[in-house]
Protein backbone atom coordinates (compact mmCIF):
# COMPACT_ATOMS: atom_id res chain seq x y z
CA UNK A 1 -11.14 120.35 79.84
CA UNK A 2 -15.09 121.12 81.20
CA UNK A 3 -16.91 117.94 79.98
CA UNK A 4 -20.26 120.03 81.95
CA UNK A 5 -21.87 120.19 78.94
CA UNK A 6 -25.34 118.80 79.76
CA UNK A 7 -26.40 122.30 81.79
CA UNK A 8 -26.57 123.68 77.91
CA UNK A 9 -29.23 121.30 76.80
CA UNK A 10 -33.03 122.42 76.51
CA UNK A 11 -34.43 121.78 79.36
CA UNK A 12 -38.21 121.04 78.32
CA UNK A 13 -37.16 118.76 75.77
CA UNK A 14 -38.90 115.26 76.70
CA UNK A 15 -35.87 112.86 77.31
CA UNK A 16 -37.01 110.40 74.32
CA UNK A 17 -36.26 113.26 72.05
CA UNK A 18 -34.45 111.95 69.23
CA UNK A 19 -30.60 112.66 68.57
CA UNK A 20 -27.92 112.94 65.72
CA UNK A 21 -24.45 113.62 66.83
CA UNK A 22 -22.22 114.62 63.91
CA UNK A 23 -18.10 114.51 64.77
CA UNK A 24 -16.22 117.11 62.63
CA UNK A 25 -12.72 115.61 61.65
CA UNK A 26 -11.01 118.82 63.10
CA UNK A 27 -12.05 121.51 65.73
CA UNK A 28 -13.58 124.30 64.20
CA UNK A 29 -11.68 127.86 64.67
CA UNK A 30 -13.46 130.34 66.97
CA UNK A 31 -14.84 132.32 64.01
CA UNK A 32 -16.03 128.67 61.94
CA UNK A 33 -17.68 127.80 65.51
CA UNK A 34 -19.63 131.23 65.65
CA UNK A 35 -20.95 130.90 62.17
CA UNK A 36 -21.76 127.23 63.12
CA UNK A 37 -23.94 128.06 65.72
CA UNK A 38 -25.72 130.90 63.74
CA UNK A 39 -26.55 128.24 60.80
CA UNK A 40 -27.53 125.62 63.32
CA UNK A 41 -29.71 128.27 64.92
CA UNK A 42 -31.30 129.67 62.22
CA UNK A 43 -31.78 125.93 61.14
CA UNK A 44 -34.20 124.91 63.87
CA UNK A 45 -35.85 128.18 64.00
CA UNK A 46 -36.99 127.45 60.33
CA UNK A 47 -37.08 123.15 60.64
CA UNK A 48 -40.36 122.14 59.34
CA UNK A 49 -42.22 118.63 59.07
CA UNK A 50 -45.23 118.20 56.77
CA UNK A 51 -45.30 122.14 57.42
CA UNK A 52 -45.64 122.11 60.89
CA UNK A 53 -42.78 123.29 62.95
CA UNK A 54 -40.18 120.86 64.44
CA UNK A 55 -39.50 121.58 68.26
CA UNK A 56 -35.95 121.15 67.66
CA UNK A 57 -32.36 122.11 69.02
CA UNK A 58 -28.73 122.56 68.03
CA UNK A 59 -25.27 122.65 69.38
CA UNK A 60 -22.06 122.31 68.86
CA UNK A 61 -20.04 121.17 71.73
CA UNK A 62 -16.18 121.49 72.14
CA UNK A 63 -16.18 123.08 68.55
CA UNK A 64 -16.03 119.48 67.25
CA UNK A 65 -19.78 117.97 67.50
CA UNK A 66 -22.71 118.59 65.84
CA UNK A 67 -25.66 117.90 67.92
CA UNK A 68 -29.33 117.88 66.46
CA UNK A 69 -32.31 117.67 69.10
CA UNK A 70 -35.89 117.06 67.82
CA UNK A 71 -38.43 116.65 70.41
CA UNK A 72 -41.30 113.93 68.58
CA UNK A 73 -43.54 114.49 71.49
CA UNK A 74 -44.16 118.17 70.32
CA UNK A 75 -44.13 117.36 66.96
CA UNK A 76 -43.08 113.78 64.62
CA UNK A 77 -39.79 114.20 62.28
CA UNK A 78 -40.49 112.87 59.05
CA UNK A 79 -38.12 111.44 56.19
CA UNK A 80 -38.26 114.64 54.77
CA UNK A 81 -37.11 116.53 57.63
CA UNK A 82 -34.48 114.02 58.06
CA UNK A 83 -33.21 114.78 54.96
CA UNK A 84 -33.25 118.39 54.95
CA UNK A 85 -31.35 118.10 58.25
CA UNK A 86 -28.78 115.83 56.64
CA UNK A 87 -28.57 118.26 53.88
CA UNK A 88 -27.68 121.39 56.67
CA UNK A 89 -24.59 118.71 57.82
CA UNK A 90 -23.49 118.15 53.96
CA UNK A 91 -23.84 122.20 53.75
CA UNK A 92 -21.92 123.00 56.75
CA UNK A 93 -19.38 120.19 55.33
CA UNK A 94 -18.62 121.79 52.25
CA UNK A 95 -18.19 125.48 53.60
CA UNK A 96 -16.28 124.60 56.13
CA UNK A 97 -14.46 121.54 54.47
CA UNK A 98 -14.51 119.26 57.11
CA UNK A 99 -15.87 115.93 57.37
CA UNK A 100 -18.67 115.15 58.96
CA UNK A 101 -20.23 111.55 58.35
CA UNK A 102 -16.99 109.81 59.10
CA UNK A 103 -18.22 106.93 61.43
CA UNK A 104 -14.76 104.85 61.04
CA UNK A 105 -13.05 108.09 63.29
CA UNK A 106 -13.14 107.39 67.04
CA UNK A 107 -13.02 110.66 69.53
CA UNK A 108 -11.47 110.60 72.56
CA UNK A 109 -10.53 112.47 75.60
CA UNK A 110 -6.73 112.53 76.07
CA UNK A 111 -4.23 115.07 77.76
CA UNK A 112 -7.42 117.66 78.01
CA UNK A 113 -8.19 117.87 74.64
CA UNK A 114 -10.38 115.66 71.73
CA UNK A 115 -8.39 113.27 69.80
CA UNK A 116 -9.50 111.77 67.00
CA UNK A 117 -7.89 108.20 66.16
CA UNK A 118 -9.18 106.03 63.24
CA UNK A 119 -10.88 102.78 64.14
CA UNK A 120 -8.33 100.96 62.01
CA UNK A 121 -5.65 101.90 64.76
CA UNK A 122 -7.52 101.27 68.18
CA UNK A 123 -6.00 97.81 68.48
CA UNK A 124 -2.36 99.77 68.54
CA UNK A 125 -3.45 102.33 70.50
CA UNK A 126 -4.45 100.20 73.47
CA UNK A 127 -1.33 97.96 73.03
CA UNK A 128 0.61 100.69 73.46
CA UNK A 129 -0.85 102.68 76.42
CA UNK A 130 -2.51 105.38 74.63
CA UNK A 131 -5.72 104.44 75.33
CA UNK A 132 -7.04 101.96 77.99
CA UNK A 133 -10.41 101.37 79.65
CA UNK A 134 -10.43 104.72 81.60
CA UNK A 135 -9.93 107.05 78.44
CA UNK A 136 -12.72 108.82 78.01
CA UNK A 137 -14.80 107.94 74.59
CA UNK A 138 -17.53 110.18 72.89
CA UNK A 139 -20.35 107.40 72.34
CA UNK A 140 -21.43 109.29 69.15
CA UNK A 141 -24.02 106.53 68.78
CA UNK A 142 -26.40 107.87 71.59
CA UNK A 143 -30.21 108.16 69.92
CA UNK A 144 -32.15 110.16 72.91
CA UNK A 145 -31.86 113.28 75.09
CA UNK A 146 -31.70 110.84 77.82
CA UNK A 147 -28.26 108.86 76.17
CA UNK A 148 -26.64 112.47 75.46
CA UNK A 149 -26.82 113.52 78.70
CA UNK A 150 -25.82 109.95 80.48
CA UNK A 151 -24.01 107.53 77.75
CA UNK A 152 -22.59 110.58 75.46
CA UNK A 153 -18.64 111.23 77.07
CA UNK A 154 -18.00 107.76 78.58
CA UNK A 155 -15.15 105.06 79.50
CA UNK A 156 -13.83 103.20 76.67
CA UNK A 157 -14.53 99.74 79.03
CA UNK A 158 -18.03 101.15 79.31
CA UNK A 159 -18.64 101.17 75.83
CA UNK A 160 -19.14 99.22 72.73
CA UNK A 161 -15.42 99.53 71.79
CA UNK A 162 -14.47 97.15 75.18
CA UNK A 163 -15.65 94.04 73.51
CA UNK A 164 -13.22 95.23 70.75
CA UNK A 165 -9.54 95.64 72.12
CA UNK A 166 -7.75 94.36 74.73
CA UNK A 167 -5.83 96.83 76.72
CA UNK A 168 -2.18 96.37 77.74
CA UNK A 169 -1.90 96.50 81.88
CA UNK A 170 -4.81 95.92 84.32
CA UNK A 171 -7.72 98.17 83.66
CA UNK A 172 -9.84 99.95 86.75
């Protein structure tokens, strides 16, 4: 799996910009993932705060992650367009039917693919060697260009979740 996914980021976006990651609860098919990208696009093309234009950006990575980009520095992102970005996510929710607020559903990097396991069963999961410190862990709490691109895909011992668990064996 190519985890190079930092190359597709705007590159004059200031590295404070501000950042919403949004985990789908399943991958989106190829066709789901195209139309993703053309609402997401059309989306910041027309993302407005106080009237004024948002310099803003949208992905979806791995056909499972939602990423919003506004750059402040160009322009500030209000409460109001906030909400009508939250309101795109609830949209793209319902016509796709997937779930995308879920913050209880841990991703992960195992075997080459994402694998989502609910935070309820991470205590099993280490104890049983399916996930240790080395497993790779998207940090969907990153707030800035500058976190996406450095704190985004990490190790679960690098993380929040190591003060969590305890992992079964020694761990690198």
């Amino acid at each position: 799996m190519n985890l190079d996914y930092q190359y597709l980021l705007e590159g004059n976006f200031h590295p404070e910009s501000r950042v919403w990651v949004y985990q789908s609860s399943r991958l989106f098919s190829l066709n789901e993932a195209f139309e993703v990208e053309d609402i997401l696009k059309q989306f910041t093309g027309s993302w407005l705060s106080h009237g004024t234009p948002v310099k803003g950006a949208a992905y979806l990575f791995f056909g499972q992650f939602i990423v919003l980009m506004a750059d402040e520095t160009a322009s500030g992102v209000s409460g109001c367009s906030t909400d009508t970005s939250v309101r795109l996510i609830k949209d793209i929710e319902q016509r796709f039917d997937v779930t995308l607020f879920d913050r209880l559903s841990l991703a992960f990097i195992v075997k080459d693919k994402v694998e989502l396991l609910p935070l309820s069963q991470l205590p099993y999961a280490a104890e049983n060697g399916f996930v240790n410190g080395d497993t790779l862990y998207f940090n969907n709490l990153v707030q800035t260009k500058a976190e996406l691109e450095s704190n985004w895909i990490i190790p679960v011992k690098n993380s929040w979740l190591a003060r969590k668990i305890e992992f079964s064996g020694p761990v690198s």
